[in-house]
PDB file of N, CA and C in Angstrom:
ATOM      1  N   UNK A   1     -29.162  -6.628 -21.447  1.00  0.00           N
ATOM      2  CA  UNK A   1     -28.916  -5.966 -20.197  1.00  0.00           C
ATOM      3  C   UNK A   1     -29.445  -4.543 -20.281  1.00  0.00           C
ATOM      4  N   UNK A   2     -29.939  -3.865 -18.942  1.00  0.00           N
ATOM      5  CA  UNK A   2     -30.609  -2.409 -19.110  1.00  0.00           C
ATOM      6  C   UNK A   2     -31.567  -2.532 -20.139  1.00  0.00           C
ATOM      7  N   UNK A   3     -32.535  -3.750 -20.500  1.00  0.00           N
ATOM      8  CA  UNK A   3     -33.466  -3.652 -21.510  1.00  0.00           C
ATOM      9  C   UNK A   3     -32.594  -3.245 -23.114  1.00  0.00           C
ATOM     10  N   UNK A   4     -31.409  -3.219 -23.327  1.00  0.00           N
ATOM     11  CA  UNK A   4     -30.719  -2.914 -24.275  1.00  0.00           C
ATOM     12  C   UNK A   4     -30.456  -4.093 -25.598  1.00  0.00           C
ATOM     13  N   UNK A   5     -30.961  -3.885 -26.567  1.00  0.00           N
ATOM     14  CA  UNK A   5     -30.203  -5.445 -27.244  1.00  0.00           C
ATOM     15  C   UNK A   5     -29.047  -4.963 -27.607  1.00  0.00           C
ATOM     16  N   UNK A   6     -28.123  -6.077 -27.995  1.00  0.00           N
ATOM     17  CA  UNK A   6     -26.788  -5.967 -28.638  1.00  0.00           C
ATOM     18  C   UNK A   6     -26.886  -5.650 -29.875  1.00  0.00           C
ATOM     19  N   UNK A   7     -25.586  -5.501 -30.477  1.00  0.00           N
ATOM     20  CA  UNK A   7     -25.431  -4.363 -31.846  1.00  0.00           C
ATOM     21  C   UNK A   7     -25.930  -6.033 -32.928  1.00  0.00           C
ATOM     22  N   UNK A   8     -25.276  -7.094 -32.245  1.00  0.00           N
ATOM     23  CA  UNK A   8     -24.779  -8.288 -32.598  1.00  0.00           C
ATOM     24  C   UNK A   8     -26.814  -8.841 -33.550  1.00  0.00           C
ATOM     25  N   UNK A   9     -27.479  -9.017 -32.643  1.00  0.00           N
ATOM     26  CA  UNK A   9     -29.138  -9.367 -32.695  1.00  0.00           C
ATOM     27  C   UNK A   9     -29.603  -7.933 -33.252  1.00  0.00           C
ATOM     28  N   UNK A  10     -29.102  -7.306 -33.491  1.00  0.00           N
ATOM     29  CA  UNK A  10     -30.128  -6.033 -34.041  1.00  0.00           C
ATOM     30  C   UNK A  10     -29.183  -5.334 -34.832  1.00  0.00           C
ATOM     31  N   UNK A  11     -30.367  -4.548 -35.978  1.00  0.00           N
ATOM     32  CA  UNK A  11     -29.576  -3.436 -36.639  1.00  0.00           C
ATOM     33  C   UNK A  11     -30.000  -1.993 -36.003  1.00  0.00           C
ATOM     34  N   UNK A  12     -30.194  -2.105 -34.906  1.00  0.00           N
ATOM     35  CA  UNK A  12     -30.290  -1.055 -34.474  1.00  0.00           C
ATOM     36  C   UNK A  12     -29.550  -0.175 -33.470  1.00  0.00           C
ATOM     37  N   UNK A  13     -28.634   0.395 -34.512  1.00  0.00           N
ATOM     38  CA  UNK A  13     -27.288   0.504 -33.853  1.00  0.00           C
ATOM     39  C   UNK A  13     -27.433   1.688 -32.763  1.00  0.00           C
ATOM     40  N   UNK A  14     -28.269   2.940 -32.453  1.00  0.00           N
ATOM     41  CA  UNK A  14     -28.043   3.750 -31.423  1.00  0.00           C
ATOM     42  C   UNK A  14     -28.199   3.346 -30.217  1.00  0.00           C
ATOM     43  N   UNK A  15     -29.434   2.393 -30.406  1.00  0.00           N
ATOM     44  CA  UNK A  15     -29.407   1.242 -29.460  1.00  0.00           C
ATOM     45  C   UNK A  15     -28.480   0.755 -28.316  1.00  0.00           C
ATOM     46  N   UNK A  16     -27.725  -0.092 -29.600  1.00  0.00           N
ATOM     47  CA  UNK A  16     -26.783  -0.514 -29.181  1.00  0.00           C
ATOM     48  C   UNK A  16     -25.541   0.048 -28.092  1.00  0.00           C
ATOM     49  N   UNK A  17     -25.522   1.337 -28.964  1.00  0.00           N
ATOM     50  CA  UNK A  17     -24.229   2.760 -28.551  1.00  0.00           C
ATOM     51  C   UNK A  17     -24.433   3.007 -27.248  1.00  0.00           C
ATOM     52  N   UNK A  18     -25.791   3.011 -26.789  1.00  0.00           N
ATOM     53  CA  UNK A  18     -26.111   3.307 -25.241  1.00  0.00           C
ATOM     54  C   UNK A  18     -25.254   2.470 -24.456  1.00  0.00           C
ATOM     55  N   UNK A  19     -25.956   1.143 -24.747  1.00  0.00           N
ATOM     56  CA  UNK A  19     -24.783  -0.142 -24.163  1.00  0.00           C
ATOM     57  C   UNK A  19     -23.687   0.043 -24.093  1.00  0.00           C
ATOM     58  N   UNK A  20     -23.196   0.543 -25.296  1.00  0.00           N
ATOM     59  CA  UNK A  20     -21.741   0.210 -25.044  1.00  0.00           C
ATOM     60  C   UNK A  20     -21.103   1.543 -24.337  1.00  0.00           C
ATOM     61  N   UNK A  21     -21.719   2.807 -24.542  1.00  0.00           N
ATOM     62  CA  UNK A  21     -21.093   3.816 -23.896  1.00  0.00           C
ATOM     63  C   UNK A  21     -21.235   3.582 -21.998  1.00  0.00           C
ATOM     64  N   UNK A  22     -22.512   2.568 -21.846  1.00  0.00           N
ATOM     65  CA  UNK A  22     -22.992   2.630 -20.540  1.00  0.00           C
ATOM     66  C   UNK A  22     -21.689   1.454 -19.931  1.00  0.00           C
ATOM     67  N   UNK A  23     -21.283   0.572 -20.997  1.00  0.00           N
ATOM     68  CA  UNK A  23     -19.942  -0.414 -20.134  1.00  0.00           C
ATOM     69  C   UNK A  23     -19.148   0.353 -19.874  1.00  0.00           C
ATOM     70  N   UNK A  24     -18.450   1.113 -21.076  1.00  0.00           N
ATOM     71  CA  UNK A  24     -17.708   1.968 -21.532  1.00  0.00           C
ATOM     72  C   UNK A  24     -17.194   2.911 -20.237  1.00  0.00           C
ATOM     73  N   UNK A  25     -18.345   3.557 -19.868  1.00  0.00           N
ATOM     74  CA  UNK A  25     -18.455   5.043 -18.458  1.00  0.00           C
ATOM     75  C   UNK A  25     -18.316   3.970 -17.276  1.00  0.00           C
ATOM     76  N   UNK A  26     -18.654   2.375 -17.482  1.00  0.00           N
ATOM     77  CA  UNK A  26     -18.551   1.597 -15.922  1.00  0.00           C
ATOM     78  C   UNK A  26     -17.041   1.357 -16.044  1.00  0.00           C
ATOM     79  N   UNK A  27     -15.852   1.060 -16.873  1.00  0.00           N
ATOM     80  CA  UNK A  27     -15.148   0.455 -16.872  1.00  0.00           C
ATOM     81  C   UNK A  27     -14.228   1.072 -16.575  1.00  0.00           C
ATOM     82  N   UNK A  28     -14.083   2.652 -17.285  1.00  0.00           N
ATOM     83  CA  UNK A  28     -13.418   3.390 -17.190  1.00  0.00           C
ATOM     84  C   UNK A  28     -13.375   4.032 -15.366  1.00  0.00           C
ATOM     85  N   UNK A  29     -14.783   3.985 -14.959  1.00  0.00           N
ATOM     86  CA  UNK A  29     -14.708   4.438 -13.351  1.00  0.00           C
ATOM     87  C   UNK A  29     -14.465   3.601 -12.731  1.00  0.00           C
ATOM     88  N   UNK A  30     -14.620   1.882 -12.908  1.00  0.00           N
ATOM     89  CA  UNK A  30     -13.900   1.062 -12.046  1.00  0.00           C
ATOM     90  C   UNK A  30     -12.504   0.888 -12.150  1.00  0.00           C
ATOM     91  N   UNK A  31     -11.780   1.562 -13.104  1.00  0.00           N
ATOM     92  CA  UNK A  31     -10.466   1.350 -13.299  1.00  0.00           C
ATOM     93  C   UNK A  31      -9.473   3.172 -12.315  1.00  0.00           C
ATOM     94  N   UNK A  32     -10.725   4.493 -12.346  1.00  0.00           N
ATOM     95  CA  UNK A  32      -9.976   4.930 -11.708  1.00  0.00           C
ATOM     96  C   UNK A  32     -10.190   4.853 -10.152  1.00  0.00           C
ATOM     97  N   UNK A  33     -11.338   4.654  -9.615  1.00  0.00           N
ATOM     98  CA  UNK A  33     -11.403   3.400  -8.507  1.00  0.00           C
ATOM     99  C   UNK A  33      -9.995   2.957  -8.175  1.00  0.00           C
ATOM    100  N   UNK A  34     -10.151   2.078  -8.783  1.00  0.00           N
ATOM    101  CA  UNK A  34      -9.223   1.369  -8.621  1.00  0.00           C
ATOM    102  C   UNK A  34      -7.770   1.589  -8.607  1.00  0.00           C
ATOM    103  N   UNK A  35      -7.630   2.683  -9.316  1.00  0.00           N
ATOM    104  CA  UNK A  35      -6.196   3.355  -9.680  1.00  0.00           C
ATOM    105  C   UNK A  35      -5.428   4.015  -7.764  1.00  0.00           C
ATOM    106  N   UNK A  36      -6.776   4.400  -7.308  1.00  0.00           N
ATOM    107  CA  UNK A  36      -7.070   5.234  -5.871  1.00  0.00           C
ATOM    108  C   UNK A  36      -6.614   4.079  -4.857  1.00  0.00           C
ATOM    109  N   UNK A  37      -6.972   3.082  -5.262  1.00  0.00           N
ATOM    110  CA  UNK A  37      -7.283   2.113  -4.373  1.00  0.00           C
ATOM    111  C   UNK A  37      -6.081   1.199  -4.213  1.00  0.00           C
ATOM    112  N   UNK A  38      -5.065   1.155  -5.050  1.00  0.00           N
ATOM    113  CA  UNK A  38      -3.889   0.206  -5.468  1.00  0.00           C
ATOM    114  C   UNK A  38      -2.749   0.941  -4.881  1.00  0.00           C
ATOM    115  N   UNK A  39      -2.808   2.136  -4.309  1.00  0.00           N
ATOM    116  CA  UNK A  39      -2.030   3.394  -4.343  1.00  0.00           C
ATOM    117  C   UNK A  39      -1.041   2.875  -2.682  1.00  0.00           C
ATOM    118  N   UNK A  40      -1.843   2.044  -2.285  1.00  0.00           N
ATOM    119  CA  UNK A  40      -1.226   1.440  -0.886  1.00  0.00           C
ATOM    120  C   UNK A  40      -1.718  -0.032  -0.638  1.00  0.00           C
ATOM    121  N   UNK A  41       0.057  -0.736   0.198  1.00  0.00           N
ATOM    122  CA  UNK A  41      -0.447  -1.935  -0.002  1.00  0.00           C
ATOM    123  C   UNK A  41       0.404  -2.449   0.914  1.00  0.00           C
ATOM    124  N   UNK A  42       0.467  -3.655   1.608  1.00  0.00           N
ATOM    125  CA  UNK A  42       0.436  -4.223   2.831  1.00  0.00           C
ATOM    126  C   UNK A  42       0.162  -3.917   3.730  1.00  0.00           C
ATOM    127  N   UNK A  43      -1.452  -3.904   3.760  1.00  0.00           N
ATOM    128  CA  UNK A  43      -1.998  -3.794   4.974  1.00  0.00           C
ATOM    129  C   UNK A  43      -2.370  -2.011   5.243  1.00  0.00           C
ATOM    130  N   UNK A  44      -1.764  -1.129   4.383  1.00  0.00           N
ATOM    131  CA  UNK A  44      -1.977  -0.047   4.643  1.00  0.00           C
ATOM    132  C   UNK A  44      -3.465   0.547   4.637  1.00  0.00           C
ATOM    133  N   UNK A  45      -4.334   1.224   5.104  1.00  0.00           N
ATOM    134  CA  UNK A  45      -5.821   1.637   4.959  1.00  0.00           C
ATOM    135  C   UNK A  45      -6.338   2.761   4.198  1.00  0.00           C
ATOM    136  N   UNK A  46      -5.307   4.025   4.764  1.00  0.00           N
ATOM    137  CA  UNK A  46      -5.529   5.127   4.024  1.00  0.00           C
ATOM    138  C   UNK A  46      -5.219   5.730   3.173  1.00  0.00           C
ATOM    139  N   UNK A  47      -5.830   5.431   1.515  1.00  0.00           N
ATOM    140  CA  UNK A  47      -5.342   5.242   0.332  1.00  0.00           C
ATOM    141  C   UNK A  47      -5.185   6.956   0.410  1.00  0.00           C
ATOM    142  N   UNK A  48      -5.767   7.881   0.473  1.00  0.00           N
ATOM    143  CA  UNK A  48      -5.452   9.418   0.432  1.00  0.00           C
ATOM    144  C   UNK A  48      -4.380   9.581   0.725  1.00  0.00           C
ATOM    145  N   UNK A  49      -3.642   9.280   1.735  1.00  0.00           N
ATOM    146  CA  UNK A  49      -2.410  10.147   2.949  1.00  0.00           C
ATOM    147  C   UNK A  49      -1.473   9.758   1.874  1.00  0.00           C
ATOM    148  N   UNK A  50      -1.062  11.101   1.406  1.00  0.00           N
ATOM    149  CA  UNK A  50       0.230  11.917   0.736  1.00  0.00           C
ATOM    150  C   UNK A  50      -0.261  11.483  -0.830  1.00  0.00           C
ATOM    151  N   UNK A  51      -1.522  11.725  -0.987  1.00  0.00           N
ATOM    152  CA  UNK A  51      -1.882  11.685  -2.525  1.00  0.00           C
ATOM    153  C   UNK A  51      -1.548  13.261  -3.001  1.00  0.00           C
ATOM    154  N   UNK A  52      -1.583  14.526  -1.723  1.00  0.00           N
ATOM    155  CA  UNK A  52      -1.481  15.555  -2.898  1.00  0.00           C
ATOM    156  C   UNK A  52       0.349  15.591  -3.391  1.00  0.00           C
ATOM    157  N   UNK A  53       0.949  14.814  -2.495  1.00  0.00           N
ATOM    158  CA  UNK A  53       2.395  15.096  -2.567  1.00  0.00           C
ATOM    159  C   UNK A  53       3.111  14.141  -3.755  1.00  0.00           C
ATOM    160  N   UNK A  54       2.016  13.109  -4.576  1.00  0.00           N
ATOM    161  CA  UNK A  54       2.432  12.597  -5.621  1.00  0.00           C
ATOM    162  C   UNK A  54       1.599  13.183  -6.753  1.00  0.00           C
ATOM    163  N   UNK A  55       2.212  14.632  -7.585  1.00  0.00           N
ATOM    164  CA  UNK A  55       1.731  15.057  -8.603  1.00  0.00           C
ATOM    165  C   UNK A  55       1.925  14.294 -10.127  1.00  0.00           C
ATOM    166  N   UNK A  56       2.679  13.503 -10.091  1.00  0.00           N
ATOM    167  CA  UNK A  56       2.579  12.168 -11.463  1.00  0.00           C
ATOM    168  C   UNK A  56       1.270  11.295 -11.386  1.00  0.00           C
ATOM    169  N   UNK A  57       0.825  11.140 -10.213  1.00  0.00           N
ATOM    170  CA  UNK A  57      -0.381  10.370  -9.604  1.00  0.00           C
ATOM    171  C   UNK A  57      -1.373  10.868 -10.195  1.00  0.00           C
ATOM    172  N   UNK A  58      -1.952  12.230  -9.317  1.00  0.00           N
ATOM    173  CA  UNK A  58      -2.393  13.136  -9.856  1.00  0.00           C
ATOM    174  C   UNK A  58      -2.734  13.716 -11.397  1.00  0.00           C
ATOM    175  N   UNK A  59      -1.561  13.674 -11.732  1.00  0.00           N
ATOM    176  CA  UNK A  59      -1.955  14.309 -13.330  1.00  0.00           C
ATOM    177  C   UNK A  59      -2.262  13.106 -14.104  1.00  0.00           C
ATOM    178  N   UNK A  60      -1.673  12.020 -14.219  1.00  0.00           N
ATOM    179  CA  UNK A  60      -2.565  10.785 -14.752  1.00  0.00           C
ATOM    180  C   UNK A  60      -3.633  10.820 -14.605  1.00  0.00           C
ATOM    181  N   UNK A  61      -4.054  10.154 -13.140  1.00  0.00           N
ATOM    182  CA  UNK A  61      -5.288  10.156 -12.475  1.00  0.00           C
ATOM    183  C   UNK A  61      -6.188  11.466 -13.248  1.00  0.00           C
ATOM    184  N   UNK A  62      -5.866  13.053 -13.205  1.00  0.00           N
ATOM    185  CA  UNK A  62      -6.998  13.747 -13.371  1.00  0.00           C
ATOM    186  C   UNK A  62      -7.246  13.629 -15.067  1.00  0.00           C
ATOM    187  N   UNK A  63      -6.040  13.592 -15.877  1.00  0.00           N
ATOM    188  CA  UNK A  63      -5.948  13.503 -17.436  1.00  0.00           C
ATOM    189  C   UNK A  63      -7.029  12.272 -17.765  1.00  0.00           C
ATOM    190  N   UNK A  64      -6.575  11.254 -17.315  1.00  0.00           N
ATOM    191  CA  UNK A  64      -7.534  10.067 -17.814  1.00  0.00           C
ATOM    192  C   UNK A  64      -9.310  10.618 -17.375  1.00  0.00           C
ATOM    193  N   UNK A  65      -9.398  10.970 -16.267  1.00  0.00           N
ATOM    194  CA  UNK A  65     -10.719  11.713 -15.891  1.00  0.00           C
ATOM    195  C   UNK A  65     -10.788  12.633 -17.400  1.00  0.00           C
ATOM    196  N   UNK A  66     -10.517  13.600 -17.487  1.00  0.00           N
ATOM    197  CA  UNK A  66     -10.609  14.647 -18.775  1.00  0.00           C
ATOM    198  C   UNK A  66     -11.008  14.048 -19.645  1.00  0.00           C
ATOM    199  N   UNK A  67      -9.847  13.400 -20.052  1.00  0.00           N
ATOM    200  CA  UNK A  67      -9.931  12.600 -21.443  1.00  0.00           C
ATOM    201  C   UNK A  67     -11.514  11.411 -21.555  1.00  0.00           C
ATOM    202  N   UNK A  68     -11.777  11.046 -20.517  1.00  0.00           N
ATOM    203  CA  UNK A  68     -12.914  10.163 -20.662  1.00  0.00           C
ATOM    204  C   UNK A  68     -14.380  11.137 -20.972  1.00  0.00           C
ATOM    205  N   UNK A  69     -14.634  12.321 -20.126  1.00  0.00           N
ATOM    206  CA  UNK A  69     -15.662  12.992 -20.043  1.00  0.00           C
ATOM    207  C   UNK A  69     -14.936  13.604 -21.806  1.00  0.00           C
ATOM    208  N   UNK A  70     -14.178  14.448 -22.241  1.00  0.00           N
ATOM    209  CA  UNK A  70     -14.047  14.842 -23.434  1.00  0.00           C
ATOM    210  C   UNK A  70     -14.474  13.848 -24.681  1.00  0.00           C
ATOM    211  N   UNK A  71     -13.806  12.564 -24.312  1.00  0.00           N
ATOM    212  CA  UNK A  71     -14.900  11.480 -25.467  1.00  0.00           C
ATOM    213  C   UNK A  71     -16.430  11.458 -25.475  1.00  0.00           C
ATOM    214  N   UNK A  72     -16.883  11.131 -24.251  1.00  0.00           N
ATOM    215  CA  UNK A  72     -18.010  11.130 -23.604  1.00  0.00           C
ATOM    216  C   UNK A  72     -19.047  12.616 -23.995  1.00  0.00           C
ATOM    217  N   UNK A  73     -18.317  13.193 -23.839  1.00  0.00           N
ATOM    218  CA  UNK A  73     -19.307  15.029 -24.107  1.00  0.00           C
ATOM    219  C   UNK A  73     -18.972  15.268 -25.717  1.00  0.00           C
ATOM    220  N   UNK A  74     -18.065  14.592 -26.467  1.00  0.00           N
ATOM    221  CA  UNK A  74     -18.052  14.967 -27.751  1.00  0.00           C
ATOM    222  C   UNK A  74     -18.644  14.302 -28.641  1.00  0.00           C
ATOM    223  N   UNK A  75     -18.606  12.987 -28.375  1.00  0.00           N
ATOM    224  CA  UNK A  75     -19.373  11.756 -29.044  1.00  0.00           C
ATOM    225  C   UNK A  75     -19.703  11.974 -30.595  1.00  0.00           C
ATOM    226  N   UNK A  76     -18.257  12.260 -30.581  1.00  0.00           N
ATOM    227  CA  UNK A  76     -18.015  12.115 -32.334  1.00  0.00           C
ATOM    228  C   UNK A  76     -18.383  11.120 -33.184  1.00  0.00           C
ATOM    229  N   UNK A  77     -18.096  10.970 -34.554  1.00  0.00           N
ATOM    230  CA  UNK A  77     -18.693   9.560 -35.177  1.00  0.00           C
ATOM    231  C   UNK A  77     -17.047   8.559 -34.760  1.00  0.00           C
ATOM    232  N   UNK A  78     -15.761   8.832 -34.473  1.00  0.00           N
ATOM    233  CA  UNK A  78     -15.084   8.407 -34.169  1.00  0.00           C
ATOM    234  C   UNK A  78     -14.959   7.692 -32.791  1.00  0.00           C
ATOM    235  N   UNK A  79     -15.622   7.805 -31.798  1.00  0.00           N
ATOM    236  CA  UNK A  79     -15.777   6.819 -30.924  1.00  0.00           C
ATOM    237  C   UNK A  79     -17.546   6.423 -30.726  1.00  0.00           C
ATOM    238  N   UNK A  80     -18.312   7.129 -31.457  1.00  0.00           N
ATOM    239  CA  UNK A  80     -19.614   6.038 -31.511  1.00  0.00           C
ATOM    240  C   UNK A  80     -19.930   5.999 -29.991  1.00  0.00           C
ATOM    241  N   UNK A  81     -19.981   7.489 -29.056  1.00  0.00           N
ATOM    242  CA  UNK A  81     -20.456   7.537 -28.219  1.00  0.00           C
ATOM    243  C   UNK A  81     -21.494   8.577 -28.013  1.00  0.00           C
ATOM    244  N   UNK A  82     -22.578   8.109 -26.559  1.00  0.00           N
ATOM    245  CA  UNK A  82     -23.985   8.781 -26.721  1.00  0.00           C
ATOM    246  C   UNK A  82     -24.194   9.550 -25.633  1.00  0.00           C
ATOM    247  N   UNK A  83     -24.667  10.384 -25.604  1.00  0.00           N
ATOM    248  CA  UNK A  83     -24.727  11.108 -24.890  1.00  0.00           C
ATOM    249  C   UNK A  83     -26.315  10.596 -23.959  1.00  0.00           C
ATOM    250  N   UNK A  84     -26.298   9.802 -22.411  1.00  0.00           N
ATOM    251  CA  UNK A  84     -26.938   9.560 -21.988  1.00  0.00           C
ATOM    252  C   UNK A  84     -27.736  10.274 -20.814  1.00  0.00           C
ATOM    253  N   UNK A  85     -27.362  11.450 -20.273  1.00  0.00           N
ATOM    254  CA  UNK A  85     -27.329  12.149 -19.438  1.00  0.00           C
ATOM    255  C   UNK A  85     -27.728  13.630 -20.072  1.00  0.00           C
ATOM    256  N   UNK A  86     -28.741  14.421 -20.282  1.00  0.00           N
ATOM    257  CA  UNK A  86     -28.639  15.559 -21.000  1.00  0.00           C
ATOM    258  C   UNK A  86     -28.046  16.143 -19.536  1.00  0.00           C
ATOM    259  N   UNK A  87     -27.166  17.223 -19.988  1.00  0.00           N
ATOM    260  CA  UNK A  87     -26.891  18.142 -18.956  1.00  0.00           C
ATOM    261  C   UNK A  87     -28.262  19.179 -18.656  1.00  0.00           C
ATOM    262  N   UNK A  88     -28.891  19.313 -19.788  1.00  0.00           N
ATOM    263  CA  UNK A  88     -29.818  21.191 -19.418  1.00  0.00           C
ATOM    264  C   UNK A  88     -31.001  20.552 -18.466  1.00  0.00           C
ATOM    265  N   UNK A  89     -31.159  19.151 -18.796  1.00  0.00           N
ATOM    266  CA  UNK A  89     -32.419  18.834 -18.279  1.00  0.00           C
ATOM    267  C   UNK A  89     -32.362  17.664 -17.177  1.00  0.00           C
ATOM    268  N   UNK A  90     -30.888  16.807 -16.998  1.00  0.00           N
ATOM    269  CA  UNK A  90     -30.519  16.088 -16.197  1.00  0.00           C
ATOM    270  C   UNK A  90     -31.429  14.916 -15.892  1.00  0.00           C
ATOM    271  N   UNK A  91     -31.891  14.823 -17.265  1.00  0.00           N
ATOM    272  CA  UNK A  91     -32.735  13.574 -17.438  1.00  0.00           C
ATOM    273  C   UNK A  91     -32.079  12.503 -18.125  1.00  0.00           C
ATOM    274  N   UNK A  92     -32.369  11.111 -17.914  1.00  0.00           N
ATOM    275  CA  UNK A  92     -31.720  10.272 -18.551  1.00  0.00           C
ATOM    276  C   UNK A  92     -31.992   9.542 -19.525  1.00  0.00           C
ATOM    277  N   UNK A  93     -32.069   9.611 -21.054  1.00  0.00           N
ATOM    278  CA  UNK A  93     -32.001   9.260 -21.749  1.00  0.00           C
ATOM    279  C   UNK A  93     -32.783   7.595 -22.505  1.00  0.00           C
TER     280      UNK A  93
END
């Protein structure tokens, strides 16, 4: 997928890291998506109305944001993530 092989068929693991950081950044944004989106239910439409008035919502919601870009921008040898996006040059990798 994305012209990428798996870690699995290759030893070519930075390779690989792209892949997995690229599921990795999809899964994590379809889940806070989704977090937005679950927030009302029977029939209700407008997932915003009285989001600023639930600050537990909020601070989850923005922490998990943090915490994903802080893995993501640190890409230590502990999560084996890549940096796909240079910021200075906003080219992609």
């Amino acid at each position: 997928m994305f012209d990428i092989d798996s870690a699995n068929n290759n030893d070519d693991i930075p390779k690989a890291n792209v892949h997995y950081t690229m599921v990795f950044t999809a899964f994590v944004s379809m889940t806070l998506f989704n977090e937005l989106n679950a927030r009302k239910v029977h029939g209700e439409r407008n997932v915003f109305r009285g989001i600023l008035n639930n600050y537990i919502f909020i601070a989850i919601w923005v922490g998990t944001f943090i915490i994903t870009v802080s893995i993501l921008s640190t890409h230590g040898n502990d999560s084996k993530a890549v940096v796909i996006v240079d910021a200075r040059s906003t080219s992609v990798r």
